[in-house]
N, C-alpha and C. Protein backbone atom coordinates (compact mmCIF):
# COMPACT_ATOMS: atom_id res chain seq x y z
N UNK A 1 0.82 -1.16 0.00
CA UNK A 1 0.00 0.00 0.00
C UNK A 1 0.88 1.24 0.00
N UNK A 2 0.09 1.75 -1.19
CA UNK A 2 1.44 3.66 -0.78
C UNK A 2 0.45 4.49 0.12
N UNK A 3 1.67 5.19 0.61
CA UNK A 3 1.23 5.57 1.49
C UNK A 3 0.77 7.57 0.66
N UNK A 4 -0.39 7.62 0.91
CA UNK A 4 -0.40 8.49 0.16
C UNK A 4 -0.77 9.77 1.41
N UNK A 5 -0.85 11.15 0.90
CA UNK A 5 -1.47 11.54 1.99
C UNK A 5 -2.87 12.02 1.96
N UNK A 6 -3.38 11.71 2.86
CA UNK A 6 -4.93 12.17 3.03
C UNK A 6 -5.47 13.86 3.18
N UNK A 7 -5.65 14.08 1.84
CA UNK A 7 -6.01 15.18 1.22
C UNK A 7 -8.11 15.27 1.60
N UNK A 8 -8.09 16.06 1.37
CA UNK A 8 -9.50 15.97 1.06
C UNK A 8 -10.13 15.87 -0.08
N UNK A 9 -9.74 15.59 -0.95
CA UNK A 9 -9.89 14.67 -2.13
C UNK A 9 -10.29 13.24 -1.80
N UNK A 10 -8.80 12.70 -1.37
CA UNK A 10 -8.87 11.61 -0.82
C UNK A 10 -10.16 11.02 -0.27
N UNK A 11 -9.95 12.07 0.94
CA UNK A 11 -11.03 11.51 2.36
C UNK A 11 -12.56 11.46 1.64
N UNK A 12 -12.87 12.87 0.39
CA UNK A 12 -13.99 12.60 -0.31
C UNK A 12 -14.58 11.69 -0.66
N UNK A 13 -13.42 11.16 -1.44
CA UNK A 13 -13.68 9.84 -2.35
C UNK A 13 -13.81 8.80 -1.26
N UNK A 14 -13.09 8.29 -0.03
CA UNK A 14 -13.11 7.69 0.83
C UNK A 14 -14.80 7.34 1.29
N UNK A 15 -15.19 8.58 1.42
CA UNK A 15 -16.07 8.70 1.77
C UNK A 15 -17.16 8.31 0.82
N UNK A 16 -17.45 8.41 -0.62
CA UNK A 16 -17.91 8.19 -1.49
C UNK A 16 -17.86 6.97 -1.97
N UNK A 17 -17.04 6.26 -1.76
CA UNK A 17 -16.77 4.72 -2.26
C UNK A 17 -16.69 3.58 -1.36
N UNK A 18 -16.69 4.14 0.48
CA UNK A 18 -16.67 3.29 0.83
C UNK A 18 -17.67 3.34 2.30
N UNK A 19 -17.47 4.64 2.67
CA UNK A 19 -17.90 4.80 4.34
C UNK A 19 -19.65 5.30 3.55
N UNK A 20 -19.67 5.91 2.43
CA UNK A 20 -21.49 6.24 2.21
C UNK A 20 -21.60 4.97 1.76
N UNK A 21 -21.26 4.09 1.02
CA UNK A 21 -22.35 2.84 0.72
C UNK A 21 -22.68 1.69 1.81
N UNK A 22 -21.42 1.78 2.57
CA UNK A 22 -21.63 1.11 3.98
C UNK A 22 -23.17 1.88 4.91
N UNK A 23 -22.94 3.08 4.86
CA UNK A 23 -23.89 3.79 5.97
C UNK A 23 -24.80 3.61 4.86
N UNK A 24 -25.24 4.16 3.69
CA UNK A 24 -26.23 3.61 3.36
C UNK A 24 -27.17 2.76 3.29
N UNK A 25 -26.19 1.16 3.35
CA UNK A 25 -26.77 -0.51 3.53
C UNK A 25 -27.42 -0.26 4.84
N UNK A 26 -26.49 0.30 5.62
CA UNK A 26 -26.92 0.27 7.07
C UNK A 26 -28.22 1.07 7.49
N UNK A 27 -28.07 1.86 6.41
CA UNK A 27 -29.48 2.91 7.06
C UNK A 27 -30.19 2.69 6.17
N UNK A 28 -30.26 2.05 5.10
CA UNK A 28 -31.39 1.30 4.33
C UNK A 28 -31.98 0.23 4.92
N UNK A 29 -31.08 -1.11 5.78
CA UNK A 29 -31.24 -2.35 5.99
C UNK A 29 -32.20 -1.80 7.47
N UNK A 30 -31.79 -1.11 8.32
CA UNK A 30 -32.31 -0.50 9.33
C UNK A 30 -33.65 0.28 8.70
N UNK A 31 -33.43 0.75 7.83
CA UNK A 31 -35.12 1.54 7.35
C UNK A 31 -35.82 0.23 6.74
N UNK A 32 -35.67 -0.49 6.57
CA UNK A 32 -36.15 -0.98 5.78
C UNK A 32 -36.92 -2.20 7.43
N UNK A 33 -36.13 -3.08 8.24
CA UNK A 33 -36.94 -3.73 9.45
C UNK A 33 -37.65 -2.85 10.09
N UNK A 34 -37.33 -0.95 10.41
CA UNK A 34 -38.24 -0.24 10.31
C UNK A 34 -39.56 -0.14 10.29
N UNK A 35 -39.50 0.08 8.60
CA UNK A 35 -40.58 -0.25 7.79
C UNK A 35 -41.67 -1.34 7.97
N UNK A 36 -40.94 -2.52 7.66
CA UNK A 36 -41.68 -3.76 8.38
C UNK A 36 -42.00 -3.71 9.63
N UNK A 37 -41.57 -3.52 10.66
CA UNK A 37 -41.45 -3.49 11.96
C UNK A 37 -43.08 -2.41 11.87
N UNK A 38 -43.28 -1.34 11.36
CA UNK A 38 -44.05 -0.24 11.65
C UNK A 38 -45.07 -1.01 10.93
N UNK A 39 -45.27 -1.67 9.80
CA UNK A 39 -46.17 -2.09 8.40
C UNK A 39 -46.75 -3.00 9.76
N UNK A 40 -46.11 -4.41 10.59
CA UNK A 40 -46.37 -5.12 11.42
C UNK A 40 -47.37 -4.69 12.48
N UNK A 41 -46.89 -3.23 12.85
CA UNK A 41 -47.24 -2.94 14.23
C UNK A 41 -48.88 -2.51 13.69
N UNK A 42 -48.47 -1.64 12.71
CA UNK A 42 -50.05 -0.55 12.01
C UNK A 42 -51.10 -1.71 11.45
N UNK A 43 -50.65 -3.24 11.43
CA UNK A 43 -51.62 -4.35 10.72
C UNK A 43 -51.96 -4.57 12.18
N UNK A 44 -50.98 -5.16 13.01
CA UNK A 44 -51.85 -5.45 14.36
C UNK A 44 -53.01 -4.44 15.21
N UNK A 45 -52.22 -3.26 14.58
CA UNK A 45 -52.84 -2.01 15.52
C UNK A 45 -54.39 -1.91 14.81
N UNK A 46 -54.59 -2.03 13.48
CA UNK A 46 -55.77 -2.47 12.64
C UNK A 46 -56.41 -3.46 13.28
N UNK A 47 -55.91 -4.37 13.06
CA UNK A 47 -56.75 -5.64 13.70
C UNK A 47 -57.45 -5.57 14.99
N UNK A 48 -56.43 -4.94 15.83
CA UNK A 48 -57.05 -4.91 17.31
C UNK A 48 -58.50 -3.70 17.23
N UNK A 49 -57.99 -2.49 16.56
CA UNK A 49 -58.76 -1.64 16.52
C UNK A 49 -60.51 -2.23 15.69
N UNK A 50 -59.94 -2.86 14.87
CA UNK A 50 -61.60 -3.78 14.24
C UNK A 50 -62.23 -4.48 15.51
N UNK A 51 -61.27 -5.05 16.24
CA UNK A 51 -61.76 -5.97 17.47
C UNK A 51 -62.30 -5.37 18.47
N UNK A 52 -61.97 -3.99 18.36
CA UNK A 52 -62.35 -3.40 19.22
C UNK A 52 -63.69 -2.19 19.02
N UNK A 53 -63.96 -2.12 17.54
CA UNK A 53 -64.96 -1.17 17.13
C UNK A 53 -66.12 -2.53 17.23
N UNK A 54 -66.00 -3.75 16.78
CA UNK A 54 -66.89 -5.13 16.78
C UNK A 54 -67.26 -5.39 18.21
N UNK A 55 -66.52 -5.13 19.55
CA UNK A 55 -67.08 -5.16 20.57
C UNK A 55 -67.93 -4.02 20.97
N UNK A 56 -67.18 -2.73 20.72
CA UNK A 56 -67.97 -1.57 20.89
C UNK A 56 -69.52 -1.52 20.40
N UNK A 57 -69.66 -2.14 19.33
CA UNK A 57 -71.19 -2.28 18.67
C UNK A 57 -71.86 -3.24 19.38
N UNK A 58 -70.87 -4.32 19.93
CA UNK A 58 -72.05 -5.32 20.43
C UNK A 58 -72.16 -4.69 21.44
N UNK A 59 -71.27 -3.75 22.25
CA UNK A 59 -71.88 -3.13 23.82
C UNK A 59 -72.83 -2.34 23.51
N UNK A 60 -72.84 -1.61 22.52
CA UNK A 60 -73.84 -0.56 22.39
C UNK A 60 -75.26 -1.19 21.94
N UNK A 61 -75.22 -2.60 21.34
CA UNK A 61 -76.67 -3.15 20.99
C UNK A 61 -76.96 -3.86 22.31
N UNK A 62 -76.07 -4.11 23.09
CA UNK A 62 -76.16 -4.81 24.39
C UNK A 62 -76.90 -3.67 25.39
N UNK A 63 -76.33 -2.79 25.13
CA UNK A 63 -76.85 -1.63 26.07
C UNK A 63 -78.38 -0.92 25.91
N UNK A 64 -78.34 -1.31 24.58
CA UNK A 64 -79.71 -0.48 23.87
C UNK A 64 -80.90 -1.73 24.15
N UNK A 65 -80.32 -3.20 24.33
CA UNK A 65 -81.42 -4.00 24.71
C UNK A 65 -81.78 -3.66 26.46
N UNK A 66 -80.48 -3.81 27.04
CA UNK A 66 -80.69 -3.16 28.63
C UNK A 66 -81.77 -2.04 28.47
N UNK A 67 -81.46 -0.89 28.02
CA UNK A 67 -82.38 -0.02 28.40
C UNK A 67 -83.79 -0.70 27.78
N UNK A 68 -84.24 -0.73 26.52
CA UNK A 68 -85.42 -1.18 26.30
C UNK A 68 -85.83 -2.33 27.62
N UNK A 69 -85.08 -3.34 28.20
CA UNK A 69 -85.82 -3.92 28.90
C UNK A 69 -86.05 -3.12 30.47
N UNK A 70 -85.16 -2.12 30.44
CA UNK A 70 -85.30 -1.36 32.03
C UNK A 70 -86.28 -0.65 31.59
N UNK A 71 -86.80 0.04 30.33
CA UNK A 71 -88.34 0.71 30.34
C UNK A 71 -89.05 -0.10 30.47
N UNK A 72 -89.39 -1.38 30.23
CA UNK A 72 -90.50 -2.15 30.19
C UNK A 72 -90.31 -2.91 31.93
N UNK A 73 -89.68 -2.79 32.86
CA UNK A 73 -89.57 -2.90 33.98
C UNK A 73 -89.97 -2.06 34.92
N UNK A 74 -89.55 -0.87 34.28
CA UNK A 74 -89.60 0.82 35.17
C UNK A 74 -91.90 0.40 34.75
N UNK A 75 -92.11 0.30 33.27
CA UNK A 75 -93.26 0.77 33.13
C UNK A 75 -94.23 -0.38 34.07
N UNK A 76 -93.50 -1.87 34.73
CA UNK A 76 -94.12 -2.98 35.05
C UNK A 76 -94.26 -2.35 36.23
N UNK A 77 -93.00 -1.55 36.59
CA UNK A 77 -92.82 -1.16 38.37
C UNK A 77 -94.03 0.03 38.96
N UNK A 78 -94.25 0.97 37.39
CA UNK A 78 -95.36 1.66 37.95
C UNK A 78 -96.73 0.95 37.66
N UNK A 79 -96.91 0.05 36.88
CA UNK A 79 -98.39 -0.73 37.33
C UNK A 79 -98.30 -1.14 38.36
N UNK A 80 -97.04 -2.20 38.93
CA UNK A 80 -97.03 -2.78 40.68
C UNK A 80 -97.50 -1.53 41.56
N UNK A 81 -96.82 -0.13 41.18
CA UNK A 81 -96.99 0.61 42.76
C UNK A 81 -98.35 1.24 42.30
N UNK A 82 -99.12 1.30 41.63
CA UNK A 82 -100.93 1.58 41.52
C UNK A 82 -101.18 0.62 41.51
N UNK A 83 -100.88 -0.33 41.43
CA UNK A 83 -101.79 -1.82 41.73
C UNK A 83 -101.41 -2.16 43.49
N UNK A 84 -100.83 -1.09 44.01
CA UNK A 84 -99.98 -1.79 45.16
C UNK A 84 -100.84 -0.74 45.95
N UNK A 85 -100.96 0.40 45.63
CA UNK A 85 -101.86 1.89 46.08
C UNK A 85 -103.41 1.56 46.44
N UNK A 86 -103.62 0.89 44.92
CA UNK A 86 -104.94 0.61 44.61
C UNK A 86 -104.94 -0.80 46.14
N UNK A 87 -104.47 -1.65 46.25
CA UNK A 87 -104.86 -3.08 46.73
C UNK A 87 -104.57 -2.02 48.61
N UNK A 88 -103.70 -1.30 48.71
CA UNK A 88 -103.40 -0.50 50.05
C UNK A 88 -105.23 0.17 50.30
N UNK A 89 -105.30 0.50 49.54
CA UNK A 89 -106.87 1.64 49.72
C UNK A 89 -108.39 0.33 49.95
N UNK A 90 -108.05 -0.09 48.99
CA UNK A 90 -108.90 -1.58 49.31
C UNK A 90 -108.68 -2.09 50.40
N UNK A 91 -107.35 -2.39 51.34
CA UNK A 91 -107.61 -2.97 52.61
C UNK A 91 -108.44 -2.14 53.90
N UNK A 92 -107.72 -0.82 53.53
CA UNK A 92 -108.00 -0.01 54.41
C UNK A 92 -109.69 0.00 54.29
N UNK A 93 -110.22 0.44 52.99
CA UNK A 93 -112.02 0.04 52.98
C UNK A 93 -112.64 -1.28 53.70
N UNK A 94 -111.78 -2.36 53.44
CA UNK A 94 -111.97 -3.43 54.29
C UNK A 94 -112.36 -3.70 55.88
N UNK A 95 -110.54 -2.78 56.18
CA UNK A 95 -110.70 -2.80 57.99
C UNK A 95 -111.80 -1.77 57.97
N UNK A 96 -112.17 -0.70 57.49
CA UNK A 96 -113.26 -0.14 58.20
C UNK A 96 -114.69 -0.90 58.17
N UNK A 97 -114.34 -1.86 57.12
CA UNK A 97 -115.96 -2.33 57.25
C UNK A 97 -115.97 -3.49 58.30
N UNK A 98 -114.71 -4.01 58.41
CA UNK A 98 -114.71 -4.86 59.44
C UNK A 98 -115.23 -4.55 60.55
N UNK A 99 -114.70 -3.09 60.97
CA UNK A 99 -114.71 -2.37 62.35
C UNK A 99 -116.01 -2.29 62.24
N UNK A 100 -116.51 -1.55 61.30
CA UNK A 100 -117.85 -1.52 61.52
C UNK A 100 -119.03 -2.56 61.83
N UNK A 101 -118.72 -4.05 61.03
CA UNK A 101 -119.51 -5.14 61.59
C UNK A 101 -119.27 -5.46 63.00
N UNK A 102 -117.87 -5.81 63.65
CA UNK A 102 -117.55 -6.13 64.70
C UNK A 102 -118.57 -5.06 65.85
N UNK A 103 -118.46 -3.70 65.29
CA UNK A 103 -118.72 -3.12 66.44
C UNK A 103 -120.53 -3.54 66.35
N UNK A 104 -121.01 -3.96 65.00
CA UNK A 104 -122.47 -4.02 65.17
C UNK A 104 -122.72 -5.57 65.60
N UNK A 105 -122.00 -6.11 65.60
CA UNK A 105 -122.03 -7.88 66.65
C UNK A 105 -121.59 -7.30 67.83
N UNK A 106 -121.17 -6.58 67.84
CA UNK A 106 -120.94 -6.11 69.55
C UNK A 106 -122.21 -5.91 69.99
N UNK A 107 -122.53 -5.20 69.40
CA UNK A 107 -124.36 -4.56 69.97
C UNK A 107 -125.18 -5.51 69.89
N UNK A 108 -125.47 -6.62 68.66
CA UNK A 108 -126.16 -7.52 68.69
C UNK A 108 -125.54 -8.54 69.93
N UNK A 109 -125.07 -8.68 70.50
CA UNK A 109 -124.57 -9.79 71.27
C UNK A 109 -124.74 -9.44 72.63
N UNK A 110 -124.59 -7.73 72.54
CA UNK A 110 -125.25 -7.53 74.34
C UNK A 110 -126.81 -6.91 73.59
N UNK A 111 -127.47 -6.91 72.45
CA UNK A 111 -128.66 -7.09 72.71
C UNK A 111 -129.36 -7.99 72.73
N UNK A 112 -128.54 -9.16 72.14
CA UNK A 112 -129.08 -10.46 72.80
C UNK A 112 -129.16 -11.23 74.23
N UNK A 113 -128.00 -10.07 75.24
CA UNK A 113 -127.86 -10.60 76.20
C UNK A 113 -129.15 -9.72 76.90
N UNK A 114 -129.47 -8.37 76.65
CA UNK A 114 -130.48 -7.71 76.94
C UNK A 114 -131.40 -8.76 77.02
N UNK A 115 -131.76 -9.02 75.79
CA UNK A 115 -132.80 -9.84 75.58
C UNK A 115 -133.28 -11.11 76.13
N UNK A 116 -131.71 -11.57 76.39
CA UNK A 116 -132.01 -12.97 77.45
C UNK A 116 -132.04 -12.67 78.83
N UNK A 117 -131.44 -11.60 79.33
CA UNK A 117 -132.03 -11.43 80.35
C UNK A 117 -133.44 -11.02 80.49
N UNK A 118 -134.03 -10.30 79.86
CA UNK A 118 -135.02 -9.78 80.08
C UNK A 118 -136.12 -11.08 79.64
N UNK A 119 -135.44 -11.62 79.06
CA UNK A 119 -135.99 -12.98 78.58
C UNK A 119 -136.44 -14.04 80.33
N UNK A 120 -135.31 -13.97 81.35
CA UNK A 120 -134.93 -14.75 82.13
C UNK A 120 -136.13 -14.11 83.14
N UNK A 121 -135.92 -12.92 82.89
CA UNK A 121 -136.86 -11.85 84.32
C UNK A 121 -137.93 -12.19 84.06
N UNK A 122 -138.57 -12.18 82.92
CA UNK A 122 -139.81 -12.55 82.97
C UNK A 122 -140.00 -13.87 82.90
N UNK A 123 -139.59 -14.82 82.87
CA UNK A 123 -139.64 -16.27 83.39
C UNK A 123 -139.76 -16.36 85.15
N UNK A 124 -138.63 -15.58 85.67
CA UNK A 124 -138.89 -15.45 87.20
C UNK A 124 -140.06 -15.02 87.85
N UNK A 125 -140.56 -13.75 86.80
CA UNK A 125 -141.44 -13.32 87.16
C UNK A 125 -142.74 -13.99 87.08
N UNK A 126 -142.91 -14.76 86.03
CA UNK A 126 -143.79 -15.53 85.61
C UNK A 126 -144.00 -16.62 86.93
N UNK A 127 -142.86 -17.52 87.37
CA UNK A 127 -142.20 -17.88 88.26
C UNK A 127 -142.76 -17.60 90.06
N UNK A 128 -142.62 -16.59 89.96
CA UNK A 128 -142.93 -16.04 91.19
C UNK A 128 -144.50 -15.54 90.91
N UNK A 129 -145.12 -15.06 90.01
CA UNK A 129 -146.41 -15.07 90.12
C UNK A 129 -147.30 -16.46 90.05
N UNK A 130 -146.98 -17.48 90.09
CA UNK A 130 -147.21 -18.98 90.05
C UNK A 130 -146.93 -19.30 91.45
N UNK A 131 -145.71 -18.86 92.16
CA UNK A 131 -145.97 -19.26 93.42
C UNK A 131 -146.73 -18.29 93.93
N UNK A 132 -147.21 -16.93 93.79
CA UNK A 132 -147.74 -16.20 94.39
C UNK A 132 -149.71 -16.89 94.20
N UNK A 133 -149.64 -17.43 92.92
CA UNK A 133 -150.96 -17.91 93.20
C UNK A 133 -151.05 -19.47 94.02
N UNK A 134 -149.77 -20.14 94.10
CA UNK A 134 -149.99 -21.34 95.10
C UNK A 134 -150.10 -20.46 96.22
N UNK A 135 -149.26 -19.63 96.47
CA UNK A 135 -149.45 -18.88 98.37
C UNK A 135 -151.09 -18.63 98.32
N UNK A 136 -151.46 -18.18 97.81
CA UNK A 136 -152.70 -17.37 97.66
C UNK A 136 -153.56 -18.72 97.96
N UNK A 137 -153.75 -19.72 97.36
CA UNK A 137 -154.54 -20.47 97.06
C UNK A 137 -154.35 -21.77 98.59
N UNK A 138 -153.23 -21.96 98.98
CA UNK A 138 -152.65 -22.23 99.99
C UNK A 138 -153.43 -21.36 101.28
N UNK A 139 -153.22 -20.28 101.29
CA UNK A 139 -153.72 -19.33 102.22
C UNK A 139 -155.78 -19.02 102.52
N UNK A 140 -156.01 -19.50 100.98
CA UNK A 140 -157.44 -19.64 101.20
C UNK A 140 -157.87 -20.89 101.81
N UNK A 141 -157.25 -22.13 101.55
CA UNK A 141 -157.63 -23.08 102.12
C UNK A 141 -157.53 -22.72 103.48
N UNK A 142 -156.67 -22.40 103.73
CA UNK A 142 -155.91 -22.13 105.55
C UNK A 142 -157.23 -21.28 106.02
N UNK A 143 -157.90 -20.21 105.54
CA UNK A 143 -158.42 -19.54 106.30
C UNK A 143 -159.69 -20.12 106.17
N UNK A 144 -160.40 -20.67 105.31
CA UNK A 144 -162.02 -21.68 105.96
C UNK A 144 -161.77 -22.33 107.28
N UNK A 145 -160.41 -22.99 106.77
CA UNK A 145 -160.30 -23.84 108.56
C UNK A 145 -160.02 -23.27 109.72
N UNK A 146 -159.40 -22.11 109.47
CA UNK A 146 -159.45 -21.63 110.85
C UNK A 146 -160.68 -20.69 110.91
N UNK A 147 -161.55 -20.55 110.65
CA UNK A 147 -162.52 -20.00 111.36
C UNK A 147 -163.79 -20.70 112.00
């Protein structure tokens, strides 16, 4: 090898024939797994993103059946609480009519007791005017004989 000296000529050409086609390979071969590397990532990043707009729709038809069935629950819940209002007002008409019979068997039951007593008094009485006509009749015999 001569030894020549390194001019900038030289180092140009150096540079031109040997150190740029090297860095070139290198920064081509590197752009280039890059490339792939990014082409790889932006196909997966696709894919996932489809996977993920395909769930998004089924949540949103999932969600849109939820609500339709929570209106038809909400609308079941307000027939229960007027059917629940309505059956509340009905008992309450009930106990008052209850109260009200009870208290009128109350009365019938001490006017039956009225009644049986007064039923009983005049049996006694009846009773005692039966012995009042044996005394009586008793007492007439008694007095022919003693005179």
């Amino acid at each position: 090898m001569s030894e020549q000296p390194i001019t900038l000529s030289v180092l140009t050409r150096f540079h031109r024939e040997v150190f740029l086609p090297d860095v070139e390979r290198i920064v081509e071969s590197a752009e280039r797994r890059l490339r792939d590397e990014m082409h790889t990532l932006h196909d997966s990043l696709l894919v996932r993103f489809e996977r993920l707009e395909t769930e998004y729709e089924a949540i949103k038809a999932g969600l849109g059946r939820v609500e339709q069935r929570l209106d038809r629950v909400e609308q079941r819940l307000d027939t229960l609480e007027s059917d629940y209002r309505n059956l509340l007002a009905a008992v309450h008409r009930l106990e008052e009519r209850l109260s009200r019979v009870e208290r009128r068997l109350d009365e019938l039951v001490e006017g039956q007791r009225t009644c049986a007593l007064r039923s009983e008094v005049q049996d006694l009485r009846d009773r005692v005017d039966g012995l009042k006509a044996q005394v009586d009749a008793i007492e007439r015999r008694l007095e022919p004989s003693s005179s």
